[in-house]
N, C-alpha and C. Protein backbone atom coordinates (compact mmCIF):
# COMPACT_ATOMS: atom_id res chain seq x y z
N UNK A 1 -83.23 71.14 193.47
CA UNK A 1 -84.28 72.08 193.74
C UNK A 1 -83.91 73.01 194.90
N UNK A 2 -83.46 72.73 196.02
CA UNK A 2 -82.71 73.32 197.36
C UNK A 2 -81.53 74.05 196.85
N UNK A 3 -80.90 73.69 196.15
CA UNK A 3 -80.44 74.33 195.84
C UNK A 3 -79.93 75.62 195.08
N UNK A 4 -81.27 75.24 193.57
CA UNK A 4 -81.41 76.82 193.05
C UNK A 4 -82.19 77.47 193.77
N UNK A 5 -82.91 77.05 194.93
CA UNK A 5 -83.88 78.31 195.69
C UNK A 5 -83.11 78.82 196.50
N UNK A 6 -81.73 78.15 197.06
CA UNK A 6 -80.61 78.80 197.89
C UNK A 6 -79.83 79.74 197.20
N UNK A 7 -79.30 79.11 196.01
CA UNK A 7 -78.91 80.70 195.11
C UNK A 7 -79.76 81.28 194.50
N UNK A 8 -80.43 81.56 194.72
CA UNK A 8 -81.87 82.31 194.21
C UNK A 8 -81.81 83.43 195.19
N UNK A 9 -82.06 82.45 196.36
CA UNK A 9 -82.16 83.54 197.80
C UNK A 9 -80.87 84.47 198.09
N UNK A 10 -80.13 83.67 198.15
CA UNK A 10 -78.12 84.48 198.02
C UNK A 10 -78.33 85.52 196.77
N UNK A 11 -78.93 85.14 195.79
CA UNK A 11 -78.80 86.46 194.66
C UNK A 11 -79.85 87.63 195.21
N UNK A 12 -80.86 87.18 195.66
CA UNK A 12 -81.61 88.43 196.10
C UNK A 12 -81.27 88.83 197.07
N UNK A 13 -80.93 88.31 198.38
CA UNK A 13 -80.12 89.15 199.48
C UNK A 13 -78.80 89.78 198.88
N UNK A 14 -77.95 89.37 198.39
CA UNK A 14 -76.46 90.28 197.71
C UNK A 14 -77.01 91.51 196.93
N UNK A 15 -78.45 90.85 196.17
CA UNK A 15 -78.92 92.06 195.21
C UNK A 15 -79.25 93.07 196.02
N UNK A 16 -79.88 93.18 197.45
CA UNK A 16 -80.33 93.79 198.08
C UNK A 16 -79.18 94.63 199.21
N UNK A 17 -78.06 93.95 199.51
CA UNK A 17 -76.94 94.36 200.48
C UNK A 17 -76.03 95.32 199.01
N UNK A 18 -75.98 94.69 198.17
CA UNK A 18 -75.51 95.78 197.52
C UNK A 18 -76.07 97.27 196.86
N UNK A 19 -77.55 97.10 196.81
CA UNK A 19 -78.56 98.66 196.66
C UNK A 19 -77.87 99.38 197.89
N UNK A 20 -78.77 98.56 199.06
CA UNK A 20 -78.50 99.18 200.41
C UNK A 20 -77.15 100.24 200.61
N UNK A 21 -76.14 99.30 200.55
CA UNK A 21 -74.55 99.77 200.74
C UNK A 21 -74.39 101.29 199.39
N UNK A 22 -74.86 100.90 198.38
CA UNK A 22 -74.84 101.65 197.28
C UNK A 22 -76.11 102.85 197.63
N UNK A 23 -76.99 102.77 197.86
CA UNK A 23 -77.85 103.68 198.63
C UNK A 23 -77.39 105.24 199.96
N UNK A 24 -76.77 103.88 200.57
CA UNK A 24 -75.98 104.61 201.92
C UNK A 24 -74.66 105.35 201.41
N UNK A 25 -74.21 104.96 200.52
CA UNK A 25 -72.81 105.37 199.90
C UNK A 25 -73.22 107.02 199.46
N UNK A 26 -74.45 106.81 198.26
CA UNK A 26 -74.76 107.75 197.95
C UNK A 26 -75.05 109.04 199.05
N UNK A 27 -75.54 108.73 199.71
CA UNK A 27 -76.12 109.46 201.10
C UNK A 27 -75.12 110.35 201.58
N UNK A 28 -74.37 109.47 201.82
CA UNK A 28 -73.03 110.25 202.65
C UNK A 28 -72.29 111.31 201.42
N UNK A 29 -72.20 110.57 199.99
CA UNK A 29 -71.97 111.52 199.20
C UNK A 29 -72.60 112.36 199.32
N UNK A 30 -73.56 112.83 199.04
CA UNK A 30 -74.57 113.70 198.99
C UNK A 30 -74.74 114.72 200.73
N UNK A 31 -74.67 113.97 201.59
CA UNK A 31 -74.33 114.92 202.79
C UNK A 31 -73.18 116.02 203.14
N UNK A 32 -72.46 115.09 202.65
CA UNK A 32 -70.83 115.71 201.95
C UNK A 32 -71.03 116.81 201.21
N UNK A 33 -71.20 116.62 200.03
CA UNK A 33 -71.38 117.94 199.07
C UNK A 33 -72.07 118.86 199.82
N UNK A 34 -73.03 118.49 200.31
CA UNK A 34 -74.11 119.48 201.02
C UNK A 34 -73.19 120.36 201.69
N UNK A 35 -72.51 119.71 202.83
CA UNK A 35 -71.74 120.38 203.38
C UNK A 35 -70.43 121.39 203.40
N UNK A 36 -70.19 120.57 201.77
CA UNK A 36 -68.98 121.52 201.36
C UNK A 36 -69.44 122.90 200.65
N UNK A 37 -70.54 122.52 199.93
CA UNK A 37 -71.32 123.80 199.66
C UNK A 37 -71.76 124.77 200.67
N UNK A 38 -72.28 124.29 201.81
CA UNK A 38 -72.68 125.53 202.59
C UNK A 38 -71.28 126.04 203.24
N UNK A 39 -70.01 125.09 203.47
CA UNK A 39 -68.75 125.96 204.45
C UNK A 39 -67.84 126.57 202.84
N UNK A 40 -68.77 126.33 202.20
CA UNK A 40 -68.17 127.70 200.76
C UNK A 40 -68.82 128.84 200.44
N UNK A 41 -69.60 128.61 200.95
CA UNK A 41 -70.90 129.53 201.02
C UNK A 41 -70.55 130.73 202.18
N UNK A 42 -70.64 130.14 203.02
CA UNK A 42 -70.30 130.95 204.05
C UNK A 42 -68.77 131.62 204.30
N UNK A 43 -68.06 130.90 203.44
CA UNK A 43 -66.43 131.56 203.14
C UNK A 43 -67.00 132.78 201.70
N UNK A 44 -67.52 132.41 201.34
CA UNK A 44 -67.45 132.89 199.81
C UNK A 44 -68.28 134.17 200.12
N UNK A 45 -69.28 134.41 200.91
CA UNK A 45 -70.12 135.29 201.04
C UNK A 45 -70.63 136.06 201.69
N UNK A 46 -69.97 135.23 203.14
CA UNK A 46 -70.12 136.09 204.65
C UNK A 46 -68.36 136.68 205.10
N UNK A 47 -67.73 135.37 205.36
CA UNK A 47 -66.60 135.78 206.25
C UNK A 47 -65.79 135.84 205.37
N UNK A 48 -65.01 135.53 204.40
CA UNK A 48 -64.18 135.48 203.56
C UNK A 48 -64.12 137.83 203.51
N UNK A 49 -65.49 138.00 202.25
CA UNK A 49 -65.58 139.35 202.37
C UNK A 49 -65.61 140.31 203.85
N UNK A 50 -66.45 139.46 204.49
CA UNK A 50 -66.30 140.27 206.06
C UNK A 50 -64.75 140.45 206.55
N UNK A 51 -63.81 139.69 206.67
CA UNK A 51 -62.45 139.46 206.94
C UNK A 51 -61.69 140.37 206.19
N UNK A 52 -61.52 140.49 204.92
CA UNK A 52 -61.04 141.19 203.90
C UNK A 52 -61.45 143.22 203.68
N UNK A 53 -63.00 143.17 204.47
CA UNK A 53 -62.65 144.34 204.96
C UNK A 53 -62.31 144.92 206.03
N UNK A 54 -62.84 144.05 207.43
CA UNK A 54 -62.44 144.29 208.42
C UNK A 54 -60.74 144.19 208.81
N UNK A 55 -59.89 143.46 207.76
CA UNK A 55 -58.31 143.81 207.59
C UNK A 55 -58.09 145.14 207.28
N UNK A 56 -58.62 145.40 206.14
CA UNK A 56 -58.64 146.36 205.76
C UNK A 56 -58.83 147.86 206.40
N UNK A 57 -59.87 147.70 207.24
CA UNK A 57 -60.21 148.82 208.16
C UNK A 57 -59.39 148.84 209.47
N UNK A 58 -58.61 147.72 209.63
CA UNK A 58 -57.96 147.89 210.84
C UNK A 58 -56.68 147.84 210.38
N UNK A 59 -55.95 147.78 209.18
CA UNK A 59 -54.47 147.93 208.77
C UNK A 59 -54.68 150.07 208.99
N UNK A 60 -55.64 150.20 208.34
CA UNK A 60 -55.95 151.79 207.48
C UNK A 60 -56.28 152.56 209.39
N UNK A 61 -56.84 152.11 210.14
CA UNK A 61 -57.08 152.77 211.77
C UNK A 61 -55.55 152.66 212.18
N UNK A 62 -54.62 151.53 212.06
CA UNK A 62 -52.93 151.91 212.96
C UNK A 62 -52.61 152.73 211.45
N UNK A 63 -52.45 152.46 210.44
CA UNK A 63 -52.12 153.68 210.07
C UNK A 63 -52.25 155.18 210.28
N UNK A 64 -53.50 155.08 210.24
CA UNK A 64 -54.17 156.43 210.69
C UNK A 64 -53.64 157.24 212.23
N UNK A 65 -54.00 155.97 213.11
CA UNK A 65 -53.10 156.23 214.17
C UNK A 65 -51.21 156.20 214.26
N UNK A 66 -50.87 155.50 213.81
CA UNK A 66 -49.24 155.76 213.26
C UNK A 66 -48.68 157.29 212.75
N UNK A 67 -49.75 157.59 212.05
CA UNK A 67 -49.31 159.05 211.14
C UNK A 67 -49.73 160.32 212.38
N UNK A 68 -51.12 159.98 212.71
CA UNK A 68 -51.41 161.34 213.01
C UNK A 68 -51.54 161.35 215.11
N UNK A 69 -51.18 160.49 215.42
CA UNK A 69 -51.06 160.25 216.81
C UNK A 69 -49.92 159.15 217.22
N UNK A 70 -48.54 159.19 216.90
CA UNK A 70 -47.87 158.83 217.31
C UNK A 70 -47.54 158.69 218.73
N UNK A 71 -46.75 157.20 218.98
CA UNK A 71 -46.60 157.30 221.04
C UNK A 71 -45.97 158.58 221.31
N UNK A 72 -45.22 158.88 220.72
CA UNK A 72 -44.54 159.97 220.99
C UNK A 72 -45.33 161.12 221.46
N UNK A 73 -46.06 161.63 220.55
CA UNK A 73 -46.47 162.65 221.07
C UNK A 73 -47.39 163.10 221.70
N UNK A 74 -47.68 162.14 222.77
CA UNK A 74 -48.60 161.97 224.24
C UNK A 74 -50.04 162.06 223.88
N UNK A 75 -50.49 162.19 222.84
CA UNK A 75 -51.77 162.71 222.29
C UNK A 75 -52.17 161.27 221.82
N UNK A 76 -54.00 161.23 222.21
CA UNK A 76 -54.75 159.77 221.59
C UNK A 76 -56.02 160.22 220.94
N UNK A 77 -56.43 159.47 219.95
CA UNK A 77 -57.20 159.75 219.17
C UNK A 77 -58.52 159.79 220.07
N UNK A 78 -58.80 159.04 221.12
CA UNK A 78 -59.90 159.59 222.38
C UNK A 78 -59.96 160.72 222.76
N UNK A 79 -58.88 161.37 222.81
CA UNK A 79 -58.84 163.21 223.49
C UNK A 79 -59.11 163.54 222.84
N UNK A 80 -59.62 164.95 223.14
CA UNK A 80 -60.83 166.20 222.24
C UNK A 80 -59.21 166.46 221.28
N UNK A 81 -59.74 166.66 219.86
CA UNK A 81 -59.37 167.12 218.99
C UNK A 81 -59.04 168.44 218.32
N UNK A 82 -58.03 168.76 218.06
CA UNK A 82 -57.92 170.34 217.80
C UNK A 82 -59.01 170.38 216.56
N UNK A 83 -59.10 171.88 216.27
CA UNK A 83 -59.74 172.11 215.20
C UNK A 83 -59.05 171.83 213.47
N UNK A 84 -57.74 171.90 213.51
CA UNK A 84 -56.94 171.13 212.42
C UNK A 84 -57.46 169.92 212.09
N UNK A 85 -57.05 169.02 213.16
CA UNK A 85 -57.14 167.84 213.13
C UNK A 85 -58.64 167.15 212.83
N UNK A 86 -58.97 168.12 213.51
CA UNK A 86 -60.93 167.68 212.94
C UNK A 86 -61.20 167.24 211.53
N UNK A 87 -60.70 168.45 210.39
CA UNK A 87 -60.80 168.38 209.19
C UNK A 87 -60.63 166.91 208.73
N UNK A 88 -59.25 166.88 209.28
CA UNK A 88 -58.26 165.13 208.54
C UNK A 88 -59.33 163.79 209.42
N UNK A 89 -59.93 164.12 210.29
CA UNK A 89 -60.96 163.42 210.71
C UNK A 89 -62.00 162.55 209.76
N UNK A 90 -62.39 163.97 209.54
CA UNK A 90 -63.60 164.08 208.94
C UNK A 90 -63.52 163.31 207.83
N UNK A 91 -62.47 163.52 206.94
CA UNK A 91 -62.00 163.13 205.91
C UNK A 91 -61.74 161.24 205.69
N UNK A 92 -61.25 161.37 207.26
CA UNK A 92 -60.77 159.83 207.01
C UNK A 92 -62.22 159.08 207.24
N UNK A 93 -63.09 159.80 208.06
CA UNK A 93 -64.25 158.99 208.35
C UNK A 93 -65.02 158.72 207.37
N UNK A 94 -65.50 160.05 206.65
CA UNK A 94 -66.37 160.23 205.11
C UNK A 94 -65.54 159.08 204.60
N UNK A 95 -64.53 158.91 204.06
CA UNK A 95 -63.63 158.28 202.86
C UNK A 95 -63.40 156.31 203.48
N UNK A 96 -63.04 156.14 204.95
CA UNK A 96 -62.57 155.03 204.49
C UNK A 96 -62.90 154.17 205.44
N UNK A 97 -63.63 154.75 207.19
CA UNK A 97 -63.85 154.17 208.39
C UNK A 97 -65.19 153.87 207.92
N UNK A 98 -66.13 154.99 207.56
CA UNK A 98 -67.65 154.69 207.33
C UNK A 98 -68.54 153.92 206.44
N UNK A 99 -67.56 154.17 205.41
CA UNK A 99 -67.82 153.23 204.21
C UNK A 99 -67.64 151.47 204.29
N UNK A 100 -66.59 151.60 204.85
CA UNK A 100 -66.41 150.05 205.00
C UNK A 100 -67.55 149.61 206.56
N UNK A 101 -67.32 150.22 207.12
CA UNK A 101 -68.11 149.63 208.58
C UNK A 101 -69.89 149.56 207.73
N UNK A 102 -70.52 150.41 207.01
CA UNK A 102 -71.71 150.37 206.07
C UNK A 102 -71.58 148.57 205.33
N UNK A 103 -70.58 148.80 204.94
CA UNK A 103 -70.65 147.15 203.57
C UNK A 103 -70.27 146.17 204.71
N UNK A 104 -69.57 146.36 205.82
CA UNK A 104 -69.96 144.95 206.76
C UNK A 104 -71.47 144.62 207.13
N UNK A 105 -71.79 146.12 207.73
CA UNK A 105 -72.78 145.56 208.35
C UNK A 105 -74.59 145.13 206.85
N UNK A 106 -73.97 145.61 206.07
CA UNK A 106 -74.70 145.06 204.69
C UNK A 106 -74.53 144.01 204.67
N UNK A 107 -73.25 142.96 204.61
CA UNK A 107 -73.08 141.90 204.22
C UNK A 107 -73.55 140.96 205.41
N UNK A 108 -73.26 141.57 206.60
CA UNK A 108 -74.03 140.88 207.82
C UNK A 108 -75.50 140.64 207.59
N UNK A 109 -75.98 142.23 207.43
CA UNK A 109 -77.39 142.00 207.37
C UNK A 109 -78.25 140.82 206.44
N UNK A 110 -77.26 141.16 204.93
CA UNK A 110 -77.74 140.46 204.26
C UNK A 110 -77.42 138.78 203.55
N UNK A 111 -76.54 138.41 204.91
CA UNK A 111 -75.77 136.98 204.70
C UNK A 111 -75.93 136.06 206.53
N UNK A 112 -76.83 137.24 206.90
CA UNK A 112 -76.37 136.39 208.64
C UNK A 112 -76.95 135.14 209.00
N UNK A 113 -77.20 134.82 207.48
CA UNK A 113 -78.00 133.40 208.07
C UNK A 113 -76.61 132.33 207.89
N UNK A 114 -75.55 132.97 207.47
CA UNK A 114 -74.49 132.19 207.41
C UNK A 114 -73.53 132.06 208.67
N UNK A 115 -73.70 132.80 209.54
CA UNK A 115 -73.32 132.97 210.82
C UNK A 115 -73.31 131.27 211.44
N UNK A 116 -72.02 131.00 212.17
CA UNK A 116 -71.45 129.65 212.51
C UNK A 116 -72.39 129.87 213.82
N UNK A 117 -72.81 129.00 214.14
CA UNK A 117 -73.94 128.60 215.37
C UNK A 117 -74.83 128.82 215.27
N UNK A 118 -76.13 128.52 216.63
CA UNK A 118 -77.31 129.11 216.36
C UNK A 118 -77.75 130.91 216.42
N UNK A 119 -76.89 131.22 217.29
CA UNK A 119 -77.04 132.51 217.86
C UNK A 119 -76.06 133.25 216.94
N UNK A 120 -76.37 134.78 217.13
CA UNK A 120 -75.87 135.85 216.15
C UNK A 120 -74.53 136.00 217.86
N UNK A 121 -73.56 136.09 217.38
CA UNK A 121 -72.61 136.69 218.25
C UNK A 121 -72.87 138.10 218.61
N UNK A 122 -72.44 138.04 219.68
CA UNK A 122 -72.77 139.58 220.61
C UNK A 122 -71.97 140.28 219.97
N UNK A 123 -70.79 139.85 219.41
CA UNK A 123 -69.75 141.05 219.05
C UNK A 123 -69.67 141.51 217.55
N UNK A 124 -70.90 140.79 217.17
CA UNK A 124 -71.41 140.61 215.85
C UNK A 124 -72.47 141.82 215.60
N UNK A 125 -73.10 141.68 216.48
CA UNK A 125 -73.92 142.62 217.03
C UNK A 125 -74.13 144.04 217.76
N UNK A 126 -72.41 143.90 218.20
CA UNK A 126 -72.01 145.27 218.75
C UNK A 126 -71.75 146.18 217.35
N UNK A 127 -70.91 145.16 216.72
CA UNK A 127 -70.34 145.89 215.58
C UNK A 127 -71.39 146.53 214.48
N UNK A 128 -72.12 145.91 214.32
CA UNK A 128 -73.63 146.48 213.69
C UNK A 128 -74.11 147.81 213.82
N UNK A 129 -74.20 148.08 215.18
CA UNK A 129 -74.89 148.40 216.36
C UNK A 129 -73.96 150.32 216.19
N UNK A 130 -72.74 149.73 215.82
CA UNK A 130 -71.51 150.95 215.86
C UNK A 130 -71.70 151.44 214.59
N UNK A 131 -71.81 150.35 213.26
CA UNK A 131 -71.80 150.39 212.07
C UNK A 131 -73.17 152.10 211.86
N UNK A 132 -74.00 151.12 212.49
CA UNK A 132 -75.49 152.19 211.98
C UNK A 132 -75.71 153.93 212.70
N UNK A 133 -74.50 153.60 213.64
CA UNK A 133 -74.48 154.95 214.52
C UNK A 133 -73.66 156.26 213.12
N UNK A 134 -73.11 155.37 212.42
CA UNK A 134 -72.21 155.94 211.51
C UNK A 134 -73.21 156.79 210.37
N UNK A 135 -74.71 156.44 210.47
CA UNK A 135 -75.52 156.77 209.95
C UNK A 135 -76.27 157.94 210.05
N UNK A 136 -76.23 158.22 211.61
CA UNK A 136 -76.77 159.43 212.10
C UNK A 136 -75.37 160.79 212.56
N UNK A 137 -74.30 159.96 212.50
CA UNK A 137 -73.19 160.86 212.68
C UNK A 137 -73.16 161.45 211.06
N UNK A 138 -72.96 160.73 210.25
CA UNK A 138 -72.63 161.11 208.73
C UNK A 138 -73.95 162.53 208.35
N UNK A 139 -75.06 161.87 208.91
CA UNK A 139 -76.38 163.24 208.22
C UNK A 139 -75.93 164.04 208.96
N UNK A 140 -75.35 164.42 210.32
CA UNK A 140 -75.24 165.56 210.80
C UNK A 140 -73.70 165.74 210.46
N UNK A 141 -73.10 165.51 209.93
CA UNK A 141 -71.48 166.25 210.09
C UNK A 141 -70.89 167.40 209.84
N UNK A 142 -71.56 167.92 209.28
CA UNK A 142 -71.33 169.44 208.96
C UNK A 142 -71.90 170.23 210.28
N UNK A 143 -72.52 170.07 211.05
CA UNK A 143 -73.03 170.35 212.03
C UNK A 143 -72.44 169.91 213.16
N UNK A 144 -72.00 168.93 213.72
CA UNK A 144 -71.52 168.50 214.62
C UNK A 144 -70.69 168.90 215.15
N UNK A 145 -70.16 169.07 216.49
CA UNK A 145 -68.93 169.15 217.05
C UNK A 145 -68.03 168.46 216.64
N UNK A 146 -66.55 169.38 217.11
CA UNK A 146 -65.77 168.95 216.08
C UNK A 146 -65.00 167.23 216.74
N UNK A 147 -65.53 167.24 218.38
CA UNK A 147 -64.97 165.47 218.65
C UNK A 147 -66.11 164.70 218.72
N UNK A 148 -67.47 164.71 218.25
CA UNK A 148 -68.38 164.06 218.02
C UNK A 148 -67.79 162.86 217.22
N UNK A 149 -68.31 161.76 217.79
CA UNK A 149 -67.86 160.09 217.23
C UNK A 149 -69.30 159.91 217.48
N UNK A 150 -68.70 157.96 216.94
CA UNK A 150 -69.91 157.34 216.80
C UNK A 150 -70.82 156.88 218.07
N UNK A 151 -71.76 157.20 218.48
CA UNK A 151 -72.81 156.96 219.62
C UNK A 151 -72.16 155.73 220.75
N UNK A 152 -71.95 154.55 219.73
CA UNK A 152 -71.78 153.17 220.41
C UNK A 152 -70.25 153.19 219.60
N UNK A 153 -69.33 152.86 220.86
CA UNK A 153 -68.22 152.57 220.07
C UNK A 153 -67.99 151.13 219.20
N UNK A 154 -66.63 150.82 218.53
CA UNK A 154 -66.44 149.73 217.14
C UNK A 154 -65.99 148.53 218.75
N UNK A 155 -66.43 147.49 218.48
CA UNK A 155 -65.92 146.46 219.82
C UNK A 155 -64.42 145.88 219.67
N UNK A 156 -63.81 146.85 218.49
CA UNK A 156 -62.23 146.40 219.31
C UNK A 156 -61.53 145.32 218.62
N UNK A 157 -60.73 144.68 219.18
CA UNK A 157 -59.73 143.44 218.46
C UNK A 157 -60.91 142.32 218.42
N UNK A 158 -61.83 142.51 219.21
CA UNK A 158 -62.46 140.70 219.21
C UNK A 158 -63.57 140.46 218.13
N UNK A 159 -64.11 141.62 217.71
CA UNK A 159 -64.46 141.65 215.95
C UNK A 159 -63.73 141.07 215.13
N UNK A 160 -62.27 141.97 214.94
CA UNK A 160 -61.53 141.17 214.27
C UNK A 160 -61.24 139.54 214.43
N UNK A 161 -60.77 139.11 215.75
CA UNK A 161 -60.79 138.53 216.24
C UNK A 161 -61.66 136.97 215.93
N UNK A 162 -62.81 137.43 215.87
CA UNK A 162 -63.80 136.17 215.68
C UNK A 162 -63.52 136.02 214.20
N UNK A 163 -63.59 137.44 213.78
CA UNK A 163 -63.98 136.29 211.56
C UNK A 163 -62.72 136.01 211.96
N UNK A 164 -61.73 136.06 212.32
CA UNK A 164 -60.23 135.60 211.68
C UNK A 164 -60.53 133.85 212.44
N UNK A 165 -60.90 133.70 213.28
CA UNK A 165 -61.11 132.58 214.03
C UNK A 165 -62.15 131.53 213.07
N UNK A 166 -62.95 132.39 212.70
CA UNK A 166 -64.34 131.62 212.03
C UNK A 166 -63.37 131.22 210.61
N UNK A 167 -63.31 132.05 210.00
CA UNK A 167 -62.43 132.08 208.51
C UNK A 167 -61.90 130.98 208.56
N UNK A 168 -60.43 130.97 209.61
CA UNK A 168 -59.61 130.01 209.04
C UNK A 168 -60.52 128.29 210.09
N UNK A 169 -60.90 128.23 210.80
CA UNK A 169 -62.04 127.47 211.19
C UNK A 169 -62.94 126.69 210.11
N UNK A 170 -63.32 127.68 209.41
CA UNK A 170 -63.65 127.40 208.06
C UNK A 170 -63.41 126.68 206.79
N UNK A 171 -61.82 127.39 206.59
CA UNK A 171 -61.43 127.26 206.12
C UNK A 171 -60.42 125.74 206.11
N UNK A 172 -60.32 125.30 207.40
CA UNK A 172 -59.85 123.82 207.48
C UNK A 172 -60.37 122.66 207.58
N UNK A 173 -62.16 122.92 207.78
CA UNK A 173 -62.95 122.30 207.90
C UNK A 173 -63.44 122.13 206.00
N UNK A 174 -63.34 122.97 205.43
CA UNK A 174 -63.17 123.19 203.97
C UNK A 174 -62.59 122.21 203.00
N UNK A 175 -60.96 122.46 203.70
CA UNK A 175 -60.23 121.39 203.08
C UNK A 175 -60.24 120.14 203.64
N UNK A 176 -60.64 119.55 204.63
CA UNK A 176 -60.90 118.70 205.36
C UNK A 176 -62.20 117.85 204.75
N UNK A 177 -63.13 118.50 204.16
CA UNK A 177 -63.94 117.98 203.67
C UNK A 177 -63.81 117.72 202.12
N UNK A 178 -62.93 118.65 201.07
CA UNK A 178 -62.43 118.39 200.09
C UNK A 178 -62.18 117.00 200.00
N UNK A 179 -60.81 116.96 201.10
CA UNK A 179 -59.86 115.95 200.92
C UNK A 179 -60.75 114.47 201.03
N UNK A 180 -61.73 114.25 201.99
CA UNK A 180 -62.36 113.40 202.33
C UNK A 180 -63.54 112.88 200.89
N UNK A 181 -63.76 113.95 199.68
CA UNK A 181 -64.70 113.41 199.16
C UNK A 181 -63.79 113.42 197.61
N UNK A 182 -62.41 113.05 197.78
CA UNK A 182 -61.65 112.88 196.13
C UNK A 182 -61.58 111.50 196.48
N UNK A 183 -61.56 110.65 195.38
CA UNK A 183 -61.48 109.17 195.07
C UNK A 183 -60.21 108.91 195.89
């Protein structure tokens, strides 16, 4: 009699340590995925595209600067501009500076809840900030002087700087979590 109520009891505690364990197992699965979904999410939709243009806009600016302001010839794209040079300005801004700085700060606007921390980065925010100035320069350009720029200047290497940091940040924490949830 002591004895089938002892394996009785052993079957319902094992029955119960093994839900439990199988419970908790699930959990962590499930926290897991969670997690790999949102650092894909945020590759896939914020920084991945943010990165890919902001390369983009800063391969196409040393070009720009390479061609038309070489070291050589003592001249920087900060100094007042001849009236020639205005035109090819104008051109590069309409065509390839304004457009892209517009679809960052779109994808910011409309993804910044993917932003790594609690807080929106300042330089996140500068860049925005430069992006929308591009807005009131563009309605007046036909009008404008011919070295009129954007209100708030672009913040530089550390724009770049951060998605490339966040990205691959991301991106190892990514595979890191892959690797951790294959059999």
């Amino acid at each position: 009699m002591i004895a089938s109520i002892v394996t009785a009891g052993a079957g319902i505690v094992i029955a119960i340590m093994a839900y439990w364990l199988n419970h908790r197992g699930e959990v962590r699965r499930s926290l897991r995925k969670e997690r790999i979904n949102w650092v894909s999410s945020q590759l896939k939709e914020l920084y991945g595209p943010l990165l890919v243009l902001a390369e983009t806009n800063e391969r196409a600016w040393r070009e720009y600067r390479k061609s038309y302001f070489p070291p050589s010839s003592g001249e920087s794209p900060e100094s007042p501009l001849a009236e020639s040079v205005s035109t090819r300005w104008h051109v590069w801004v309409e065509a390839v500076f304004a457009p892209r700085a517009q679809q960052m700060r779109e994808i910011i606007t409309a993804r910044g809840d993917l932003i790594i921390g609690r807080d929106m980065p300042a330089v996140v925010l500068d860049f925005c900030a430069h992006a929308a100035t591009y807005d009131a320069l563009l309605a007046n350009w036909d009008t404008i002087a011919v070295n009129d720029s954007t209100l708030i200047r672009h913040p530089g290497s550390s724009f770049l700087s951060y998605l490339r940091e966040s990205y691959i940040t991301l991106k190892a924490e990514q595979e890191e979590l892959l690797k951790s949830s294959r059999p």
